[in-house]
Protein backbone atom coordinates (compact mmCIF):
# COMPACT_ATOMS: atom_id res chain seq x y z
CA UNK A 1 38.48 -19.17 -18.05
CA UNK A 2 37.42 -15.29 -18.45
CA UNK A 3 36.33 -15.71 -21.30
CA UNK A 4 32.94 -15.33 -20.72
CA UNK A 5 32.47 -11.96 -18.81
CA UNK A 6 34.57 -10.62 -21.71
CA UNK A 7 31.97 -11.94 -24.23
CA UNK A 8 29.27 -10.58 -21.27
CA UNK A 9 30.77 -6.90 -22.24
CA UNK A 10 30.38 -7.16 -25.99
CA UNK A 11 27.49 -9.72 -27.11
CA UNK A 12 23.96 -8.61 -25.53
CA UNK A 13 23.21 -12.42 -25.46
CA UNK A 14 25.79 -13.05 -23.01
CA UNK A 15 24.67 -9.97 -20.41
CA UNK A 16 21.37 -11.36 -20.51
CA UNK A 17 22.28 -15.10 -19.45
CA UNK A 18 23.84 -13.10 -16.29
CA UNK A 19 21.18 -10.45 -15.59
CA UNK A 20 18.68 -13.86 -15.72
CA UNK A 21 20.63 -16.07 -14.01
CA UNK A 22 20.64 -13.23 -11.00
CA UNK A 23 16.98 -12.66 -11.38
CA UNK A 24 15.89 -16.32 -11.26
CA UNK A 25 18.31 -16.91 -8.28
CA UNK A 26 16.64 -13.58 -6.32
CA UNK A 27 13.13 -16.43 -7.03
CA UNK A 28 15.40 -19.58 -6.52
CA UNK A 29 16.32 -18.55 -2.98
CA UNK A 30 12.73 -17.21 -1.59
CA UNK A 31 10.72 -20.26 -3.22
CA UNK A 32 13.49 -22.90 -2.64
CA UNK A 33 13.63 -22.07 0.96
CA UNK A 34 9.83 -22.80 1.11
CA UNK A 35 10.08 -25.88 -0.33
CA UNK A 36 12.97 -27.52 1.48
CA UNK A 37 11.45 -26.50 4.71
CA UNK A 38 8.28 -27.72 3.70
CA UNK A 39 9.64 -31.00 2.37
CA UNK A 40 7.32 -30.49 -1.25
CA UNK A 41 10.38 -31.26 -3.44
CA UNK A 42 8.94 -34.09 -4.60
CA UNK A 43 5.44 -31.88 -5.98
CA UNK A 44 7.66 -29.67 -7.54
CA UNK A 45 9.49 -32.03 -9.55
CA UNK A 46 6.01 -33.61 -10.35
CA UNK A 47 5.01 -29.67 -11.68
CA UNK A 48 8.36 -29.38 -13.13
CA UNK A 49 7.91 -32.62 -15.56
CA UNK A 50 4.36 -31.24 -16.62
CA UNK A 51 5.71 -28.21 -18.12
CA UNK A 52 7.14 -30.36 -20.76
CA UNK A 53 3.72 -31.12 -21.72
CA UNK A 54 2.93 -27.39 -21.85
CA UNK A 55 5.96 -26.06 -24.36
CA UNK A 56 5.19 -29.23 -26.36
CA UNK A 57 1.54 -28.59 -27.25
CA UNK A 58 2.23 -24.88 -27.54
CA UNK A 59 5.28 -25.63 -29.86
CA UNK A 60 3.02 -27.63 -31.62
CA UNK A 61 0.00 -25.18 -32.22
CA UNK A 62 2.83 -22.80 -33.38
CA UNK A 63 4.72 -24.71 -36.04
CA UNK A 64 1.40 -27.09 -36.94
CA UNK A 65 -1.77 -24.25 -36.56
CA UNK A 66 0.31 -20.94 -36.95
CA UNK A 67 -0.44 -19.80 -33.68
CA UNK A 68 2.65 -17.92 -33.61
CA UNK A 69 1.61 -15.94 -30.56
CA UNK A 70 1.55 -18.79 -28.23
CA UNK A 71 5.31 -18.38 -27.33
CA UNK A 72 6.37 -22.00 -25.43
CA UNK A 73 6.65 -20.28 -21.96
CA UNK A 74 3.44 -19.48 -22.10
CA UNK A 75 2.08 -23.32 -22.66
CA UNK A 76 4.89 -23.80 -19.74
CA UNK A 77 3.36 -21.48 -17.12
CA UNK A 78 -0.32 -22.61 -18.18
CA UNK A 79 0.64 -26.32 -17.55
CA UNK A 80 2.73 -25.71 -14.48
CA UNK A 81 -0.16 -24.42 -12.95
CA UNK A 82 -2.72 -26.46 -14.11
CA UNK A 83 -0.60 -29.21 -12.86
CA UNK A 84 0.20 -27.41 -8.99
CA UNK A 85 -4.11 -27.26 -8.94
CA UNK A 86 -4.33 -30.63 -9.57
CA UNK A 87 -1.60 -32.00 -7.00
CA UNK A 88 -2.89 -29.34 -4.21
CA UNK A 89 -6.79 -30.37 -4.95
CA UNK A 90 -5.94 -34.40 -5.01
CA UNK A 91 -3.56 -33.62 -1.99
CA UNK A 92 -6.31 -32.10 0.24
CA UNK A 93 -9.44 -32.82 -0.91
CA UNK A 94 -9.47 -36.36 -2.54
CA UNK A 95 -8.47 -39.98 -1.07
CA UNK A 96 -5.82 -40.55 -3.67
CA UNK A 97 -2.43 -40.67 -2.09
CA UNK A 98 -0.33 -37.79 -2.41
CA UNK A 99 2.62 -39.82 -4.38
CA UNK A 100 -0.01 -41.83 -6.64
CA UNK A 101 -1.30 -38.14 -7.58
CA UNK A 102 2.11 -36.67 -8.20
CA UNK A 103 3.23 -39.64 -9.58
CA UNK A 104 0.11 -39.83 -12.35
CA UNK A 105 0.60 -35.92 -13.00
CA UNK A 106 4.24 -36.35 -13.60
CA UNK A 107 3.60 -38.94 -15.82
CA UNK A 108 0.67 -37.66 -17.76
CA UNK A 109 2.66 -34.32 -18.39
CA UNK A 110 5.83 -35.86 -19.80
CA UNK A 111 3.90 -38.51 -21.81
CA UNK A 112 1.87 -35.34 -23.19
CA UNK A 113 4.44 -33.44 -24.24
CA UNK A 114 7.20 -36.34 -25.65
CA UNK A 115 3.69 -36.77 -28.12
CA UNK A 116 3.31 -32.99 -28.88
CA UNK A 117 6.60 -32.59 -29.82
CA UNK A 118 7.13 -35.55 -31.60
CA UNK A 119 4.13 -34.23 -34.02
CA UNK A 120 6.06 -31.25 -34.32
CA UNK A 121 9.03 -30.73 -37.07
CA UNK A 122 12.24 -30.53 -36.16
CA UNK A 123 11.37 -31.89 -32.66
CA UNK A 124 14.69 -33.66 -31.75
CA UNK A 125 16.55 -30.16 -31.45
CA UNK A 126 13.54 -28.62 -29.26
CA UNK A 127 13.41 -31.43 -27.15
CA UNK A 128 16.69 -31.03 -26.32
CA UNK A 129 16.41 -27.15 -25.52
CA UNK A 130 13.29 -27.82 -23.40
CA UNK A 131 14.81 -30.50 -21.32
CA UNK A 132 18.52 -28.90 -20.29
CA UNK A 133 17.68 -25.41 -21.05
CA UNK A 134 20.05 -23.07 -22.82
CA UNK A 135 20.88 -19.88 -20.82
CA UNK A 136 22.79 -18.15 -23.55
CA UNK A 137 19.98 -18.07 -25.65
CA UNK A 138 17.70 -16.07 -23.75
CA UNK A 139 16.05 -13.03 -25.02
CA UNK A 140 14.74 -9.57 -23.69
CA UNK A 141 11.39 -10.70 -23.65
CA UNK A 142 12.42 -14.09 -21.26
CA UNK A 143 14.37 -11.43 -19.81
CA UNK A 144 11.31 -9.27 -18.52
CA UNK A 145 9.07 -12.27 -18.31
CA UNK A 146 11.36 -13.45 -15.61
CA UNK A 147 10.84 -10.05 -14.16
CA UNK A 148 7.71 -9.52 -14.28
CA UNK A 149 7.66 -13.45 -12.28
CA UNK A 150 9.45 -11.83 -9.86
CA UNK A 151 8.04 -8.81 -9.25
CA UNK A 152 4.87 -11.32 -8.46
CA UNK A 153 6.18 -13.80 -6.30
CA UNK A 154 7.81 -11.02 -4.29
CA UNK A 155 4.78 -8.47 -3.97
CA UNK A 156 2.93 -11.92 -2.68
CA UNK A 157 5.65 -13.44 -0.34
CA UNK A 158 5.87 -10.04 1.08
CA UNK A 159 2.10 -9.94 1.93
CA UNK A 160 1.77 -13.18 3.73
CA UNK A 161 5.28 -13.81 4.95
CA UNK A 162 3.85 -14.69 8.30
CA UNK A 163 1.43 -16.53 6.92
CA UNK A 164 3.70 -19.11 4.71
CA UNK A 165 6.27 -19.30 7.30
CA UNK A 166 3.41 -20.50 10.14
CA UNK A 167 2.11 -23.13 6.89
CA UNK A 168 5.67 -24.40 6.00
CA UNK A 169 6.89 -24.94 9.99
CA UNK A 170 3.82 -25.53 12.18
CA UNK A 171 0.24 -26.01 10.64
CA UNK A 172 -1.63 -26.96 13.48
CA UNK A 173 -0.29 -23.62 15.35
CA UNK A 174 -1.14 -22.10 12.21
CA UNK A 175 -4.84 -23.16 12.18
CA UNK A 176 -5.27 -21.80 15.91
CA UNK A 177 -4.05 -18.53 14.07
CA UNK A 178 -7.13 -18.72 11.81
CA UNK A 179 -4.57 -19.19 9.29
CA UNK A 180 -6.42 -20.95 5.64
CA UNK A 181 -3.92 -23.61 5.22
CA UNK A 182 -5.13 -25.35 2.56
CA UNK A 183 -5.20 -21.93 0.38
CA UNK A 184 -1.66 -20.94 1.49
CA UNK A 185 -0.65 -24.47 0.88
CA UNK A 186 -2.23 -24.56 -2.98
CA UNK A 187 -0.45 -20.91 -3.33
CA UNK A 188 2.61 -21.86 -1.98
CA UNK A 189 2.31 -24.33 -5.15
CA UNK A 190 1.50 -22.04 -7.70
CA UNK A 191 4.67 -19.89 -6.64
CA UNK A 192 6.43 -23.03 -7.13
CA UNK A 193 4.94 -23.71 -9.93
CA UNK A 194 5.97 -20.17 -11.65
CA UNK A 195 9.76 -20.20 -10.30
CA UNK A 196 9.74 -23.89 -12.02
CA UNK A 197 8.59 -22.26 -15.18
CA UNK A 198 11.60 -19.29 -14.44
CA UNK A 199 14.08 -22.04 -14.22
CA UNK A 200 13.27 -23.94 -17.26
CA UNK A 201 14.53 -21.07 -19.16
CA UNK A 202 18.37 -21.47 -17.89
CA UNK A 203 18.55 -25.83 -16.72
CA UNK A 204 15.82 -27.01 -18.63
CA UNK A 205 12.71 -29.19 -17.35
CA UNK A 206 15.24 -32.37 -16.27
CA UNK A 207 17.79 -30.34 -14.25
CA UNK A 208 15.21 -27.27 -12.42
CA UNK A 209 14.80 -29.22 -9.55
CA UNK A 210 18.15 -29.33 -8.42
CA UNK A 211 18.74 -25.62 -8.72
CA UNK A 212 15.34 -25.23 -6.96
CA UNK A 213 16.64 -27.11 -3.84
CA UNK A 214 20.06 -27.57 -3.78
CA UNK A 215 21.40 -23.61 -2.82
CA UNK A 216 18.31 -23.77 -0.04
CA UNK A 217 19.66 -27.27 1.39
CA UNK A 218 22.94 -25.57 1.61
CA UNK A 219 21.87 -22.35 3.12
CA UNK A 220 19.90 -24.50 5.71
CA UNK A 221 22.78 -25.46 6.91
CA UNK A 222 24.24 -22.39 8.34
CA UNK A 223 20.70 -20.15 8.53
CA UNK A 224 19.40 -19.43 11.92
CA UNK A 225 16.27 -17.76 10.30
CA UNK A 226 13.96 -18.63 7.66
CA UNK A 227 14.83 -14.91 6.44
CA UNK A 228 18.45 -15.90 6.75
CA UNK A 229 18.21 -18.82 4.63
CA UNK A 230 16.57 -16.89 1.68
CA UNK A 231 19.05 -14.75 1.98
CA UNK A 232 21.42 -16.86 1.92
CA UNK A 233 20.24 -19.38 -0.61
CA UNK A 234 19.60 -16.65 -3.29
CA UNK A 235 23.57 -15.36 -2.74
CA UNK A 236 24.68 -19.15 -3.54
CA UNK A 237 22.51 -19.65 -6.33
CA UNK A 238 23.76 -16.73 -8.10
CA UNK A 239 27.35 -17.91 -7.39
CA UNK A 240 26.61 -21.24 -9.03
CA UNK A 241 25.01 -20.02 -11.91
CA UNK A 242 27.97 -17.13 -12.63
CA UNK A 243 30.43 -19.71 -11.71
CA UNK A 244 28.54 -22.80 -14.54
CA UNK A 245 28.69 -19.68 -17.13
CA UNK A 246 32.07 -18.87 -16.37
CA UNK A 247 33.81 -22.74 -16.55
CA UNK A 248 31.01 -23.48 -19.14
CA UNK A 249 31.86 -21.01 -22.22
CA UNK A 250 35.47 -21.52 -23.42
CA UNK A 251 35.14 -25.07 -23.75
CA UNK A 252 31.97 -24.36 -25.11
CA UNK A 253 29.56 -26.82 -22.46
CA UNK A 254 25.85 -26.37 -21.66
CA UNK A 255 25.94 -24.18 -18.92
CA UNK A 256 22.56 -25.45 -17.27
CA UNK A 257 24.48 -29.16 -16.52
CA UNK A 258 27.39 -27.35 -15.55
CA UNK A 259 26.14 -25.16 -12.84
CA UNK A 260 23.73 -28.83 -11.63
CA UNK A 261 27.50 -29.89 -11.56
CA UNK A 262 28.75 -27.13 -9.12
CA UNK A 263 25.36 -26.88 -7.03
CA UNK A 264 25.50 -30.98 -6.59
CA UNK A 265 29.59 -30.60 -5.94
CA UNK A 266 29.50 -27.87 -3.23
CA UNK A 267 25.92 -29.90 -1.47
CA UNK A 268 27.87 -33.64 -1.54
CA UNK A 269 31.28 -31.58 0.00
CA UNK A 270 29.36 -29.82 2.72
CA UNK A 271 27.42 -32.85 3.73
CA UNK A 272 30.63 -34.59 3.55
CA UNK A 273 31.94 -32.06 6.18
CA UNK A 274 29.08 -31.75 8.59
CA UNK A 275 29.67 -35.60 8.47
CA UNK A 276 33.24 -35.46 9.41
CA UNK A 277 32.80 -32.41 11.93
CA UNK A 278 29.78 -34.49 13.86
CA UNK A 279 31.71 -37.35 14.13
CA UNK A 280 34.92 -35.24 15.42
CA UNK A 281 32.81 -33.64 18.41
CA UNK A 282 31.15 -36.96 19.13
CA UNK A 283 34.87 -38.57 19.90
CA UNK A 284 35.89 -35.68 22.07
């Protein structure tokens, strides 16, 4: 079952699947937490489909106009923000429902990209990297791209910590605060929008949502602080990736399913024992 930290010690490949997966979990935990307590899961799943569109037409202008430059994650984080604007703007400022926009966005994106990368050759085998992800493949440069994502979100969170936390729990206190919600709200999207583009890079564009949410649910749980939960929710992230590329490598899995697998396993058990404990104290 070791097989993998061994391999971790020897093939640079393998030490940078773990040094990523504890990067993206340090963003996992912070953003997640924001987004389960703000109850936006369902925008960042609409963000996270549109970032298909993004690696398509950037695969495409690579392999079809030479514009070898354009590196995928880079059409990724361009459409993953693009697509957070648009929600946020619809969201507050126009009479379309909030679903019906997400909804059309969603759509749009994943439409837009199945037709970029169909135009593309050889676009069965990308399609399949950019939709599960494939964190044994990642490079240096993902590596500090992920870092440099980080060391972004984090220099912002830390700035207006007070300031999310009033937007994500109480926004009419928040406004009596002379708090901008509506620009905390469309940059609490764009940080969603760049962990989503973080994630892609280890569960692909189907499976980011669940690593998104799932640790935070968990750590909601127990968490008596919003700091707490963060905390928390970044230490079980990292567990379920390390744990996916652990079971994942002898028998020679994708690791992005595999830690979905874990993440999904430990949420269902917990809720299955917060059931069972509620219902004990009730009869006594």
């Amino acid at each position: 079952m070791f097989e993998f930290w061994t391999a971790a010690l020897q093939q640079p490949l393998a030490r940078n699947a773990v040094f990523v997966a504890l990067l993206v979990s340090m963003t996992c935990g912070v953003v997640g937490s924001y987004v389960v307590v703000r109850r936006i899961t369902y925008i960042a799943a609409g963000v996270a489909h549109c970032v298909l569109g993004g690696m398509g037409a950037a695969r495409y202008l690579q392999m079809v106009h030479g514009w070898t430059f354009f590196h995928p994650i880079y059409g990724a984080l361009i459409a993953a923000l693009a697509a957070a604007a648009v929600i946020g703007w619809m969201s507050l400022v126009s009479r379309e429902r909030e679903d019906s926009a997400i909804s059309a966005v969603w759509s749009v994106g994943m439409a837009t990209g199945v037709l970029f990368i169909y135009a593309t050759p050889g676009y069965a085998q990308d399609l399949m990297g950019y939709l599960f992800g494939n964190i044994l493949l990642v490079t240096r440069a993902h590596l500090y791209f992920v870092a440099g994502l980080n060391v972004l979100l984090f220099l912002v969170v830390a700035r207006w910590y007070d300031e999310f936390q009033l937007v994500c729990f109480d926004e009419e206190f928040a406004r009596t605060r002379n708090v901008n919600v509506s620009a905390f709200y469309i940059l609490l999207l764009a940080l969603t929008a760049l962990t989503v583009v973080a994630l892609s890079v280890i569960v692909g564009i189907v499976l980011v949502i669940a690593l998104l949410t799932l640790p935070a649910a968990l750590a909601g749980r127990c968490a008596g602080s919003l700091a707490q939960m963060m905390a928390l929710a970044t230490i079980l992230c990292a567990l379920f990736c390390l744990a996916g590329l652990t079971i994942s490598y002898a028998p020679d899995l994708p690791a992005g399913p595999t830690i979905i697998v874990i993440a999904g396993g430990c949420y269902f058990v917990s809720a299955a024992l917060d059931y069972l404990w509620r219902r004990l104290h009730k009869t006594q």
